[in-house]
N, C-alpha and C. Protein backbone atom coordinates (compact mmCIF):
# COMPACT_ATOMS: atom_id res chain seq x y z
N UNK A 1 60.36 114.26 98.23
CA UNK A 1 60.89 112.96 97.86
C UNK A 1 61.16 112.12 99.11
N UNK A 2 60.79 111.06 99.48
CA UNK A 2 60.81 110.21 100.31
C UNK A 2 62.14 109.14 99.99
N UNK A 3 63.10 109.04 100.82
CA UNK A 3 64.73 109.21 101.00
C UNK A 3 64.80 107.90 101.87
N UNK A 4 65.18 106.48 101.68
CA UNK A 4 64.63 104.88 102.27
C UNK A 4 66.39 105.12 102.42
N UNK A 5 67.10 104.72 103.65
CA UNK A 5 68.24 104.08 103.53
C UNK A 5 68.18 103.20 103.76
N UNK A 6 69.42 101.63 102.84
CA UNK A 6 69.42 100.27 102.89
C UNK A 6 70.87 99.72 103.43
N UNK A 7 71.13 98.94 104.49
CA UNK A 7 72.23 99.41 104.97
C UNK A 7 72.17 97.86 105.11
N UNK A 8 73.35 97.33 105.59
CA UNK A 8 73.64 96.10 106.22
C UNK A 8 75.15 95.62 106.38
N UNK A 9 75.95 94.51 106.74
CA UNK A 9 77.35 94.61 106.98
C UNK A 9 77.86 93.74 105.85
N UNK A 10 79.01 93.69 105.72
CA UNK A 10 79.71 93.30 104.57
C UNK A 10 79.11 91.73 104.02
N UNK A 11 78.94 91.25 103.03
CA UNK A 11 78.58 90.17 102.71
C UNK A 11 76.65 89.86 102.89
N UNK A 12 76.47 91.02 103.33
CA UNK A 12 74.76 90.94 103.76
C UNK A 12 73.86 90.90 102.63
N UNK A 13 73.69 91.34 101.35
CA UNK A 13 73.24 91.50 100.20
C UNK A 13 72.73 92.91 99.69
N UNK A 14 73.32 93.66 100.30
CA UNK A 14 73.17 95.29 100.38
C UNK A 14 72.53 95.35 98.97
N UNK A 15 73.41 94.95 97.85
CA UNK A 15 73.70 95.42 95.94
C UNK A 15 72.61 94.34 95.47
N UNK A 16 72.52 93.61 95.98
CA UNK A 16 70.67 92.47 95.35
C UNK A 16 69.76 93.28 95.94
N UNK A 17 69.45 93.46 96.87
CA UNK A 17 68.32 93.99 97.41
C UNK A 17 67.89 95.41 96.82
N UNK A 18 69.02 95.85 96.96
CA UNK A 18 68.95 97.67 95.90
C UNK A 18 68.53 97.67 94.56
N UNK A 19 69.60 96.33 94.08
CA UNK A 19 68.79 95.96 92.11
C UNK A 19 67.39 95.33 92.52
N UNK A 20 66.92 94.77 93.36
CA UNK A 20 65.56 94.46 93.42
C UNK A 20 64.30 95.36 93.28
N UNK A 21 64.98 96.73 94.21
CA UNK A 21 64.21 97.64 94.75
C UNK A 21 64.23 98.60 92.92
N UNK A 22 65.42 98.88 92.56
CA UNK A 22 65.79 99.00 91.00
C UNK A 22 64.53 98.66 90.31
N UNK A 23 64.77 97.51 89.96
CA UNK A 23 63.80 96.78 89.19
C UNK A 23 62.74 97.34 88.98
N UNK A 24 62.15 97.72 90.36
CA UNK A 24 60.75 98.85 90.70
C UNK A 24 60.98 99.84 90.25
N UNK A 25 61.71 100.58 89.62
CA UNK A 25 61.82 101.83 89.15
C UNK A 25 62.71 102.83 90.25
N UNK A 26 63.27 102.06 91.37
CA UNK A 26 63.35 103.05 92.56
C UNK A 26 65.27 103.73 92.15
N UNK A 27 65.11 104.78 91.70
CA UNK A 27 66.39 105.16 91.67
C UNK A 27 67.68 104.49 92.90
N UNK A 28 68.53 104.26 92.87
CA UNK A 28 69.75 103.93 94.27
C UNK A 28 71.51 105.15 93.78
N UNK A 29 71.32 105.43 94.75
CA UNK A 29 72.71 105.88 95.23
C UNK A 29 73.21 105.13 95.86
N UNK A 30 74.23 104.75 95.16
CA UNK A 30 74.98 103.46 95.73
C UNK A 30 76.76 104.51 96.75
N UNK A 31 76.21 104.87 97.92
CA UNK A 31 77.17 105.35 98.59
C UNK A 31 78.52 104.85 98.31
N UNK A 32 79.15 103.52 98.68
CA UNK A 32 80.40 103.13 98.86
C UNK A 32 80.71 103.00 97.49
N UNK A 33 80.27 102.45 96.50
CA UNK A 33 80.68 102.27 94.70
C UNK A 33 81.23 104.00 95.01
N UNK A 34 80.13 105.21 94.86
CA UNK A 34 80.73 106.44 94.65
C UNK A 34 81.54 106.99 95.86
N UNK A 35 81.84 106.58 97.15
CA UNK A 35 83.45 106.70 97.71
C UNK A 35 84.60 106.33 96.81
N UNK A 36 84.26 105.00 96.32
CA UNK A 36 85.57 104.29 95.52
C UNK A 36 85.77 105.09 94.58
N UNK A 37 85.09 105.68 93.84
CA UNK A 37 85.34 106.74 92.43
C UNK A 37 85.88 108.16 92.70
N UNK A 38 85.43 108.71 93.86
CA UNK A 38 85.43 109.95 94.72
C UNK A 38 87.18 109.70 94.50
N UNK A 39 87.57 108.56 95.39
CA UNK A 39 89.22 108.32 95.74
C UNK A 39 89.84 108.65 94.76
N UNK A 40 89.13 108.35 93.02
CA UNK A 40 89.97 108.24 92.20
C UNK A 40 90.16 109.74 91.54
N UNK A 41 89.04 110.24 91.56
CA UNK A 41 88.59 111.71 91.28
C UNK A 41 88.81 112.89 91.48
N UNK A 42 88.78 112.63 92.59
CA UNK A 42 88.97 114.42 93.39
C UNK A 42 90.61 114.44 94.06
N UNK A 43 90.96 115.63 93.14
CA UNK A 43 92.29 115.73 93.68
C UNK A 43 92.82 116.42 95.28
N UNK A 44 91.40 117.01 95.44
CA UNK A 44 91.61 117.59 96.77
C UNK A 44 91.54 116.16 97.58
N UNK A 45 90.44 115.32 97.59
CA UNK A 45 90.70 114.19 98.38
C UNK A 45 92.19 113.77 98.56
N UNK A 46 92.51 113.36 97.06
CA UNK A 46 94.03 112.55 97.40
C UNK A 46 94.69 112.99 98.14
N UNK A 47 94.93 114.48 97.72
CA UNK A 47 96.11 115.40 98.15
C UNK A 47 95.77 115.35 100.24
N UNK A 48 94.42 115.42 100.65
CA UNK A 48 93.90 115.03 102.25
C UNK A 48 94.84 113.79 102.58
N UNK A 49 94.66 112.96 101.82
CA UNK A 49 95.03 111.33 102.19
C UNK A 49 96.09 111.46 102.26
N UNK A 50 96.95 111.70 101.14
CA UNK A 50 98.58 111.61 100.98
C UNK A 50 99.14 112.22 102.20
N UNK A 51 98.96 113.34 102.34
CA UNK A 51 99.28 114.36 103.55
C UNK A 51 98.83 113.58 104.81
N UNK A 52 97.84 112.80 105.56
CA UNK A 52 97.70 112.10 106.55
C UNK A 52 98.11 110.90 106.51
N UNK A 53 98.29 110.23 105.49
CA UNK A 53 98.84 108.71 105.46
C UNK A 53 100.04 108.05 104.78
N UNK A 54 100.42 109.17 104.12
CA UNK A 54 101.91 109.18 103.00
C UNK A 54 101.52 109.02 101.75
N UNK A 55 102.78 108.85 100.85
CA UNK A 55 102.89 108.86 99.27
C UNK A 55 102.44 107.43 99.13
N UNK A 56 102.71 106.73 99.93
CA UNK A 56 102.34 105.14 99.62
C UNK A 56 100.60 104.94 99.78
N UNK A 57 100.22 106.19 100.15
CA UNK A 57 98.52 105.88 100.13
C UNK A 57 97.98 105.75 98.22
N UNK A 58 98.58 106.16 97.53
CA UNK A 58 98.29 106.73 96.03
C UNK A 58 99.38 105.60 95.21
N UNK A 59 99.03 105.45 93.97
CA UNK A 59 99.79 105.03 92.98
C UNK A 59 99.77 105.88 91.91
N UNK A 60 99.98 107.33 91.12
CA UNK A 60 99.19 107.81 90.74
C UNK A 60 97.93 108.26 91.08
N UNK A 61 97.03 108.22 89.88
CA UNK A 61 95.86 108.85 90.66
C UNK A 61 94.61 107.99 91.44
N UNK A 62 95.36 106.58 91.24
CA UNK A 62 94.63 105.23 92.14
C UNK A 62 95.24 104.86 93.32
N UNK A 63 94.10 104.93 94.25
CA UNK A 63 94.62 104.92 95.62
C UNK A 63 95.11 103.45 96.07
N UNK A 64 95.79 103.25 96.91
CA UNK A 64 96.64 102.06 97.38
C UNK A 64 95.69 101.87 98.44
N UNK A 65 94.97 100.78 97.95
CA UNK A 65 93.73 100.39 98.91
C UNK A 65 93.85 99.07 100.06
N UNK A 66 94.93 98.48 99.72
CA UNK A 66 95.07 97.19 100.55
C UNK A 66 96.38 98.17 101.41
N UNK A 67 97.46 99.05 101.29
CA UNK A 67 97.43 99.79 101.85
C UNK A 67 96.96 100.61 102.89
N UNK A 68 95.78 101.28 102.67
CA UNK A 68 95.29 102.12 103.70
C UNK A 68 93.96 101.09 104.31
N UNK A 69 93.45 99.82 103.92
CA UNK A 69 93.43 99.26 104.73
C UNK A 69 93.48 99.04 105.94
N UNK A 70 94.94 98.48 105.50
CA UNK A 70 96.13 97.87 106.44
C UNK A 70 96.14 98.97 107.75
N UNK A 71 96.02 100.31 107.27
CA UNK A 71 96.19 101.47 108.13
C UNK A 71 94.98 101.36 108.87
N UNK A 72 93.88 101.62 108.07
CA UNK A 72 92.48 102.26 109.14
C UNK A 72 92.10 101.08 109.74
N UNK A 73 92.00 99.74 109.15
CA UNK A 73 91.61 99.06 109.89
C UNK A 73 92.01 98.07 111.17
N UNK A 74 93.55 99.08 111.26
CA UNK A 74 94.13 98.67 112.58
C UNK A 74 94.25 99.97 113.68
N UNK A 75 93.28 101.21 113.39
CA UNK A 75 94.12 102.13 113.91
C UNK A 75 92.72 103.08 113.69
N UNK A 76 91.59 102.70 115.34
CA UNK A 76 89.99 103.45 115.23
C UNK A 76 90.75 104.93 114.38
N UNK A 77 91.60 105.91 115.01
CA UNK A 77 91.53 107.27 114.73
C UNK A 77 91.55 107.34 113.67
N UNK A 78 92.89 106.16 112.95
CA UNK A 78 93.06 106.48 111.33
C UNK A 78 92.06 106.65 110.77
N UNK A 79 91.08 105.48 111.06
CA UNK A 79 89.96 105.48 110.42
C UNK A 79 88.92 106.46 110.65
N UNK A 80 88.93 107.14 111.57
CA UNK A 80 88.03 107.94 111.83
C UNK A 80 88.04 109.34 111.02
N UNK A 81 89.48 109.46 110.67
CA UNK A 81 90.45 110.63 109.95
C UNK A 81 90.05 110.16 108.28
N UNK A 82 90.14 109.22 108.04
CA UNK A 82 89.72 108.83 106.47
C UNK A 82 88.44 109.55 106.44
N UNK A 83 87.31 108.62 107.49
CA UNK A 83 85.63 108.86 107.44
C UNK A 83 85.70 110.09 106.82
N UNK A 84 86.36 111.32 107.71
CA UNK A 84 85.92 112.67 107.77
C UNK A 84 86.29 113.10 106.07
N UNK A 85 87.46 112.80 106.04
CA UNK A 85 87.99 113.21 104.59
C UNK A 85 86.79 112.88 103.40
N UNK A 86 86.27 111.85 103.27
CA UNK A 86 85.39 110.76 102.59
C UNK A 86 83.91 111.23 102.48
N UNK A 87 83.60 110.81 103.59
CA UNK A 87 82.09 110.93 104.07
C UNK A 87 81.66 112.69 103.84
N UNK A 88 82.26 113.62 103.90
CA UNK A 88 81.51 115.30 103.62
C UNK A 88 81.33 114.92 102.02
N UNK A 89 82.49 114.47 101.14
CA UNK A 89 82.14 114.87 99.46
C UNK A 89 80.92 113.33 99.12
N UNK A 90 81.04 112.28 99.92
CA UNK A 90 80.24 111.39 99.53
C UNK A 90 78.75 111.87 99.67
N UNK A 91 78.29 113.30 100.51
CA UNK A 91 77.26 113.71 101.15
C UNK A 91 76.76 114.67 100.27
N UNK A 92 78.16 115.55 99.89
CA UNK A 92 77.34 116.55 99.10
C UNK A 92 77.58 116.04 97.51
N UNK A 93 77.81 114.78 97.23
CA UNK A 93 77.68 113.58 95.76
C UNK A 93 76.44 113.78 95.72
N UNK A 94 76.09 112.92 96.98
CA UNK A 94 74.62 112.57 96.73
C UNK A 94 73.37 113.83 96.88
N UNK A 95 73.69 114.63 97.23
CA UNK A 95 72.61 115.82 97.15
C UNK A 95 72.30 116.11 95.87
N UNK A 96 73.70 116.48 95.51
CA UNK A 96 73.72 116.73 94.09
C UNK A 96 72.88 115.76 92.95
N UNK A 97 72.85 114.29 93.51
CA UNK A 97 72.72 112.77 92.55
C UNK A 97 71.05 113.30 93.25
N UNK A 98 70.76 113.83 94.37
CA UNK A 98 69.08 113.80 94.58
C UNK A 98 68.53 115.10 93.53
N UNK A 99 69.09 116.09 93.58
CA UNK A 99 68.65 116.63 92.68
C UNK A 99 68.45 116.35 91.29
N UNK A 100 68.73 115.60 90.34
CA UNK A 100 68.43 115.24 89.11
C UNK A 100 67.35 114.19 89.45
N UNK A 101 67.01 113.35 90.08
CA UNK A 101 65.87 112.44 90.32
C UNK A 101 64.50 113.13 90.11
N UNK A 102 63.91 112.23 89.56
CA UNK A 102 62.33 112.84 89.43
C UNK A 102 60.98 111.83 89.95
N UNK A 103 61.69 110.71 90.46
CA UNK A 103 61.11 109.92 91.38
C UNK A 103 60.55 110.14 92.24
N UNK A 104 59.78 109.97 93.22
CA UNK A 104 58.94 110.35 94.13
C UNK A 104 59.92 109.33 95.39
N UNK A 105 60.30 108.52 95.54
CA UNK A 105 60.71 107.19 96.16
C UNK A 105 62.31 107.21 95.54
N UNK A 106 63.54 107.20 96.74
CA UNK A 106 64.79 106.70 96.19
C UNK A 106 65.07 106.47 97.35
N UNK A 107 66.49 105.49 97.09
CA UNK A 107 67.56 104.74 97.73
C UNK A 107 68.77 105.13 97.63
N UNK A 108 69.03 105.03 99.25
CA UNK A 108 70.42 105.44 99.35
C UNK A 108 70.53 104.35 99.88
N UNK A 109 72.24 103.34 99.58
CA UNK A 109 72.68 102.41 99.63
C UNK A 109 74.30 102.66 100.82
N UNK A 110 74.30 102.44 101.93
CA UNK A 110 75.65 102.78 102.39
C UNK A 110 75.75 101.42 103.53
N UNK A 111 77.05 101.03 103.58
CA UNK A 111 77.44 100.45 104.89
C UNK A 111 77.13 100.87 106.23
N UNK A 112 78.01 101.11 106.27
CA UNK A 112 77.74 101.49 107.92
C UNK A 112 77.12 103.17 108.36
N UNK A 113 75.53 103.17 108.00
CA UNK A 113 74.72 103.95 108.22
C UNK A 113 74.67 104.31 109.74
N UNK A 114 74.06 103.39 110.58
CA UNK A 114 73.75 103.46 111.76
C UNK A 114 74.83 103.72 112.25
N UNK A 115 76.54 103.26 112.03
CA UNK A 115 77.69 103.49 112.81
C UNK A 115 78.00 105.27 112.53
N UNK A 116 77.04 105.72 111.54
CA UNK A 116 77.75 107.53 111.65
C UNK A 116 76.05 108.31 111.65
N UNK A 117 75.50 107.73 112.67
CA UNK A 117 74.13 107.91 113.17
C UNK A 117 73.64 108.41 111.84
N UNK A 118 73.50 108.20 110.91
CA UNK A 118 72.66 108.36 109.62
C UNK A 118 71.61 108.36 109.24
N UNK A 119 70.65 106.86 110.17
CA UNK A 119 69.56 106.96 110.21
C UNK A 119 68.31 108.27 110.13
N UNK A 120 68.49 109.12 111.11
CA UNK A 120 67.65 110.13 111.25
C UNK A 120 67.92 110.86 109.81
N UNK A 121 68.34 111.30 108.83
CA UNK A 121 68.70 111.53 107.71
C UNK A 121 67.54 111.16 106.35
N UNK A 122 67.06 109.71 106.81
CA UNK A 122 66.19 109.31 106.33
C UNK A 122 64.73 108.97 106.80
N UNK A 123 63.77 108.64 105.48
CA UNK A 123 62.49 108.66 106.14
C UNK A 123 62.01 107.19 106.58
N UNK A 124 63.08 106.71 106.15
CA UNK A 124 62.93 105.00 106.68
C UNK A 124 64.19 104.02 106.60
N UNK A 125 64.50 103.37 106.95
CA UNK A 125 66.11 102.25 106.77
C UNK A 125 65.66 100.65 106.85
N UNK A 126 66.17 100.29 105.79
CA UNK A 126 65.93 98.88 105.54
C UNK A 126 67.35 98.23 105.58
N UNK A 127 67.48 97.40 107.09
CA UNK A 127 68.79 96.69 107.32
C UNK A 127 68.12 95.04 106.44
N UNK A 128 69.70 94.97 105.87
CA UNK A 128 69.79 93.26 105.17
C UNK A 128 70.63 92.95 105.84
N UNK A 129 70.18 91.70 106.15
CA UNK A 129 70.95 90.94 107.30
C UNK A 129 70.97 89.61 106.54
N UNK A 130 72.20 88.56 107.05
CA UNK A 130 72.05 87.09 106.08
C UNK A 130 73.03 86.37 107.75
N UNK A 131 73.27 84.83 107.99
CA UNK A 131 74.05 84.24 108.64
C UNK A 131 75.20 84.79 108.06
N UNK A 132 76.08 84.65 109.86
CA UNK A 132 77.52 85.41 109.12
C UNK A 132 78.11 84.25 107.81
N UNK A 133 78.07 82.89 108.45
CA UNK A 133 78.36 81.76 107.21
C UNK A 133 78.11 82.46 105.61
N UNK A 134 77.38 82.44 105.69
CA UNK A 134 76.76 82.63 104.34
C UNK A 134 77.92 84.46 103.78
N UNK A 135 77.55 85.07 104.40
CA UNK A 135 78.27 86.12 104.36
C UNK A 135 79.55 86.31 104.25
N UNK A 136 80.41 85.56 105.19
CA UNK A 136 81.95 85.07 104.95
C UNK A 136 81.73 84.44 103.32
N UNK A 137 81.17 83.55 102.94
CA UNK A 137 81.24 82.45 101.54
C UNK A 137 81.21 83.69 100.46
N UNK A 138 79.93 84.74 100.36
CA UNK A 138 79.79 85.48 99.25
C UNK A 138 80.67 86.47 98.91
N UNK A 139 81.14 86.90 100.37
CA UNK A 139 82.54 87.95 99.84
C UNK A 139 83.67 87.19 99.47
N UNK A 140 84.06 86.09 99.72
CA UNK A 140 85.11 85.03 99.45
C UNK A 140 84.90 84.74 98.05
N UNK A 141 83.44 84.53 97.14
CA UNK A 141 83.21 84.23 96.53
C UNK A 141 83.83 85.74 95.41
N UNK A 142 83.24 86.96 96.15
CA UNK A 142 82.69 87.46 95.09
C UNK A 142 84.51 88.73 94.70
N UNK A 143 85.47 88.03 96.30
CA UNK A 143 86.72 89.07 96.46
C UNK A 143 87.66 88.65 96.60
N UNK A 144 87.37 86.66 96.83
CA UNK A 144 88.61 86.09 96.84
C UNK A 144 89.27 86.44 98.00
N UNK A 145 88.45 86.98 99.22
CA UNK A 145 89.31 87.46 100.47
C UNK A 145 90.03 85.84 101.68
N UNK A 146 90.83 86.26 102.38
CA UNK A 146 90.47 85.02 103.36
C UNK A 146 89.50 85.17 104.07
N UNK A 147 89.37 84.44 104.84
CA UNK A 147 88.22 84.25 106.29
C UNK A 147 88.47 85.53 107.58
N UNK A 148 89.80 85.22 107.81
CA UNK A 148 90.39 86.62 108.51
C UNK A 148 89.92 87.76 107.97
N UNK A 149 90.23 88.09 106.73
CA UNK A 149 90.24 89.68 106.40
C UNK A 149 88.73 89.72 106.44
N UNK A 150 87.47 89.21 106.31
CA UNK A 150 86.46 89.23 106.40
C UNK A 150 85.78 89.32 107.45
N UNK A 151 86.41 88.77 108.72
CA UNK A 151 86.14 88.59 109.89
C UNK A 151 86.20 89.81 110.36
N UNK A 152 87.50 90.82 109.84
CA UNK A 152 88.13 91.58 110.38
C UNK A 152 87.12 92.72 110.13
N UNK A 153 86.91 93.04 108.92
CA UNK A 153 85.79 94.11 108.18
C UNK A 153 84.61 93.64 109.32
N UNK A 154 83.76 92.62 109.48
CA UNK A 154 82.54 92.65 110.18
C UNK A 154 82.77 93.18 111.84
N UNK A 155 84.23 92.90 112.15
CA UNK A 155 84.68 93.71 113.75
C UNK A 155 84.34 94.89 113.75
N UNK A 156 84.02 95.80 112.50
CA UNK A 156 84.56 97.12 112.21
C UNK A 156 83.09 97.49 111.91
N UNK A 157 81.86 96.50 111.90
CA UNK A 157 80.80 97.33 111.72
C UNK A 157 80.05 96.55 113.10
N UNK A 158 78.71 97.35 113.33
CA UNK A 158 77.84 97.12 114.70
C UNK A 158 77.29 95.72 114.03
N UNK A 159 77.17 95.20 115.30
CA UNK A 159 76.30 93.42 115.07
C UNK A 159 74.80 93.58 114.64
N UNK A 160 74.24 93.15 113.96
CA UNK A 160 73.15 92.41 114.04
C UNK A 160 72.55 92.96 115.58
N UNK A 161 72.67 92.87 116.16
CA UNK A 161 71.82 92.70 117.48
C UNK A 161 71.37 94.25 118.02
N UNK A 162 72.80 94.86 117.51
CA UNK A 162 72.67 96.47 117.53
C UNK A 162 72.20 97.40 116.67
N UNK A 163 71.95 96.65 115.31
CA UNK A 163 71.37 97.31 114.28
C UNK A 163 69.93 97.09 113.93
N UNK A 164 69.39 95.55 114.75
CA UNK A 164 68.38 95.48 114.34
C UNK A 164 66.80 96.02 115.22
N UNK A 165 67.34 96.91 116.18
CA UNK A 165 66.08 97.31 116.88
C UNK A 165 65.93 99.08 116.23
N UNK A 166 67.32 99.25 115.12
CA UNK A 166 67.25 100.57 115.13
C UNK A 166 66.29 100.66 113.52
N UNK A 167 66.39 99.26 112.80
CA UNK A 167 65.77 99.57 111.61
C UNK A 167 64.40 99.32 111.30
N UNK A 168 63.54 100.10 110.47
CA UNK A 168 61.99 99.97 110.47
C UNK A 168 61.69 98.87 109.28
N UNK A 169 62.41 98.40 108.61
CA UNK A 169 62.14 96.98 108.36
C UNK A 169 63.60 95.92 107.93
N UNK A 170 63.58 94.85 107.86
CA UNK A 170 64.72 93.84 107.59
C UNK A 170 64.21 92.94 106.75
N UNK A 171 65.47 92.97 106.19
CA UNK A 171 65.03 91.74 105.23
C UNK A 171 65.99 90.67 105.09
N UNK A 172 65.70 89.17 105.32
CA UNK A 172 66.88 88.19 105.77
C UNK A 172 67.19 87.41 104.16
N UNK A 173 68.07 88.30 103.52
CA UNK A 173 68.33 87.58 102.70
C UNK A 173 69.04 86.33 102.39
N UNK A 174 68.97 85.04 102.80
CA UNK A 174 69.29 83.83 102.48
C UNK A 174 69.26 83.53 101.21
N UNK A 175 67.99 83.29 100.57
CA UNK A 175 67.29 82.92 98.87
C UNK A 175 66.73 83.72 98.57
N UNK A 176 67.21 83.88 96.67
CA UNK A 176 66.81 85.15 96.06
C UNK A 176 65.40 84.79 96.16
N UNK A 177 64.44 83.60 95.92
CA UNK A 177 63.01 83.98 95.68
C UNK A 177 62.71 84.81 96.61
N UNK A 178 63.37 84.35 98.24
CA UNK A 178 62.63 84.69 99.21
C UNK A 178 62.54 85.97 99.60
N UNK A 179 64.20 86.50 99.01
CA UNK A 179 64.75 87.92 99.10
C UNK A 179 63.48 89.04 98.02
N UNK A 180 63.26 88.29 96.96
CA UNK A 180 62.61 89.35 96.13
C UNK A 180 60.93 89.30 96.89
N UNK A 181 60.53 87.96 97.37
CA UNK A 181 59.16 88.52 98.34
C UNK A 181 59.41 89.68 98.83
N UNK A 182 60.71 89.28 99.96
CA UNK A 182 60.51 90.00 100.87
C UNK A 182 60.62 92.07 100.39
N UNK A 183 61.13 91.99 99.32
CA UNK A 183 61.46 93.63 99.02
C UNK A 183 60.31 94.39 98.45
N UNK A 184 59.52 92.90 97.24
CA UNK A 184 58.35 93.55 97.43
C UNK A 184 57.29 93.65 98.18
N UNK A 185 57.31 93.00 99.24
CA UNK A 185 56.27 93.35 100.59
C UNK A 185 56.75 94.74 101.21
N UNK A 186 58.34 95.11 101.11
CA UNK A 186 58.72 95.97 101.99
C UNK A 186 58.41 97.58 101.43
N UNK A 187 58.83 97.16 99.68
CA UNK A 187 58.26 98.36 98.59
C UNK A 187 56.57 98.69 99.11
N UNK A 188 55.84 97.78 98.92
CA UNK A 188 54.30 97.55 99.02
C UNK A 188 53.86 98.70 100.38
N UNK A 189 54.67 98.30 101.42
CA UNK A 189 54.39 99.13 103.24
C UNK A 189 55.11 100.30 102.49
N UNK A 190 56.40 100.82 101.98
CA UNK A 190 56.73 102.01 101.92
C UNK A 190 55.96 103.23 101.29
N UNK A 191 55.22 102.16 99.86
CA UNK A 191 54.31 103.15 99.22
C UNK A 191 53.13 103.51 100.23
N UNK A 192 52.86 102.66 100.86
CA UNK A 192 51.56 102.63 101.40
C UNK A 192 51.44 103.91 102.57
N UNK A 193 52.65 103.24 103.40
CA UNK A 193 53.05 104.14 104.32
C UNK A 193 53.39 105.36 104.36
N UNK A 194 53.82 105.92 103.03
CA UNK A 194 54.47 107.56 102.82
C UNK A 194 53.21 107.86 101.66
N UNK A 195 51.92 107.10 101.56
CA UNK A 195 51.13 107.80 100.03
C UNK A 195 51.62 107.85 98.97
N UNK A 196 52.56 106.86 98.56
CA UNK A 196 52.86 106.92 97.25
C UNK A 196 52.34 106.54 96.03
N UNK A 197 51.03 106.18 96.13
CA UNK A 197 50.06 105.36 94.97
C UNK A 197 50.30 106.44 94.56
């Protein structure tokens, strides 16, 4: 099975480009959607969190997310201490989510790929990239965040400049027409490229 990761930074169009690739039949593991469920799920997780970050990390069995936030994203180790907790069951999710596939071709969908060297993992990575403008507007749009807290999340992933010599294709999503060219030109090289007719 030939294993495409689609990665890009907050507000980039990560979730269009994946339903595009969708559309094609291409299964997606949507990494960060199944972190957020993981949090709610697994009691061994919580019980990790609570114990490193307090009772105020949890409300019940829903985690206090503007909360731990507040924590990791002022504090590299915190965050580095979440990753670890997070990132092993998000890994062996998706093994598990590859095994039921019968696709020849799937997608794995995660943020910050390249920031936990991920790349090599896969047989190809497709970074979406958009102007930060545009990117600030759609998460505002789509989270109601301010400008700050948005600003703050893109501090927290690698630029554009550092991500884009590491990925084997990009796609600049501005406009959906242009966005859906571009995924099926990029589908078109992947089949081509790995023999997938």
């Amino acid at each position: 099975m030939i294993q495409i990761g689609i990665t890009g930074g907050i507000g980039s169009g990560k979730t269009t480009v994946c339903q595009l690739f969708a559309l094609r039949g291409v299964p997606v593991y949507y990494a960060d959607q199944r972190a957020k469920e993981l949090l709610e799920s697994s009691s061994a997780l919580r019980e990790s969190i609570i114990k490193r970050f307090g009772s105020e990390s949890y409300t019940g069995f829903k985690p206090n997310r503007s909360f731990l936030a507040e924590i990791v994203f002022s504090d590299a180790n915190a965050l580095k201490d979440l990753n670890a907790f997070v990132h092993p069951l998000v890994s062996a999710d998706y093994e598990d989510w590859l095994q039921n596939q019968t696709s020849d071709l799937c997608i794995h969908e995660a943020a910050i790929l390249f920031e936990h060297n991920r790349q090599k993992d896969f047989d190809a990575v497709v970074l979406v990239v958009a102007p930060k403008e545009a990117r600030i507007q759609r998460v505002q749009n789509r989270d109601g965040w301010v400008a700050s807290k948005i600003i703050s999340r893109m501090n927290h992933q690698w630029p554009e400049e550092k991500t884009r010599p590491l990925a084997d294709y990009i796609i600049e999503n501005i406009s959906l027409d242009d966005t859906r060219d571009q995924v099926a030109s990029v589908y078109q090289s992947i089949i081509a490229r790995f023999g997938l007719d």
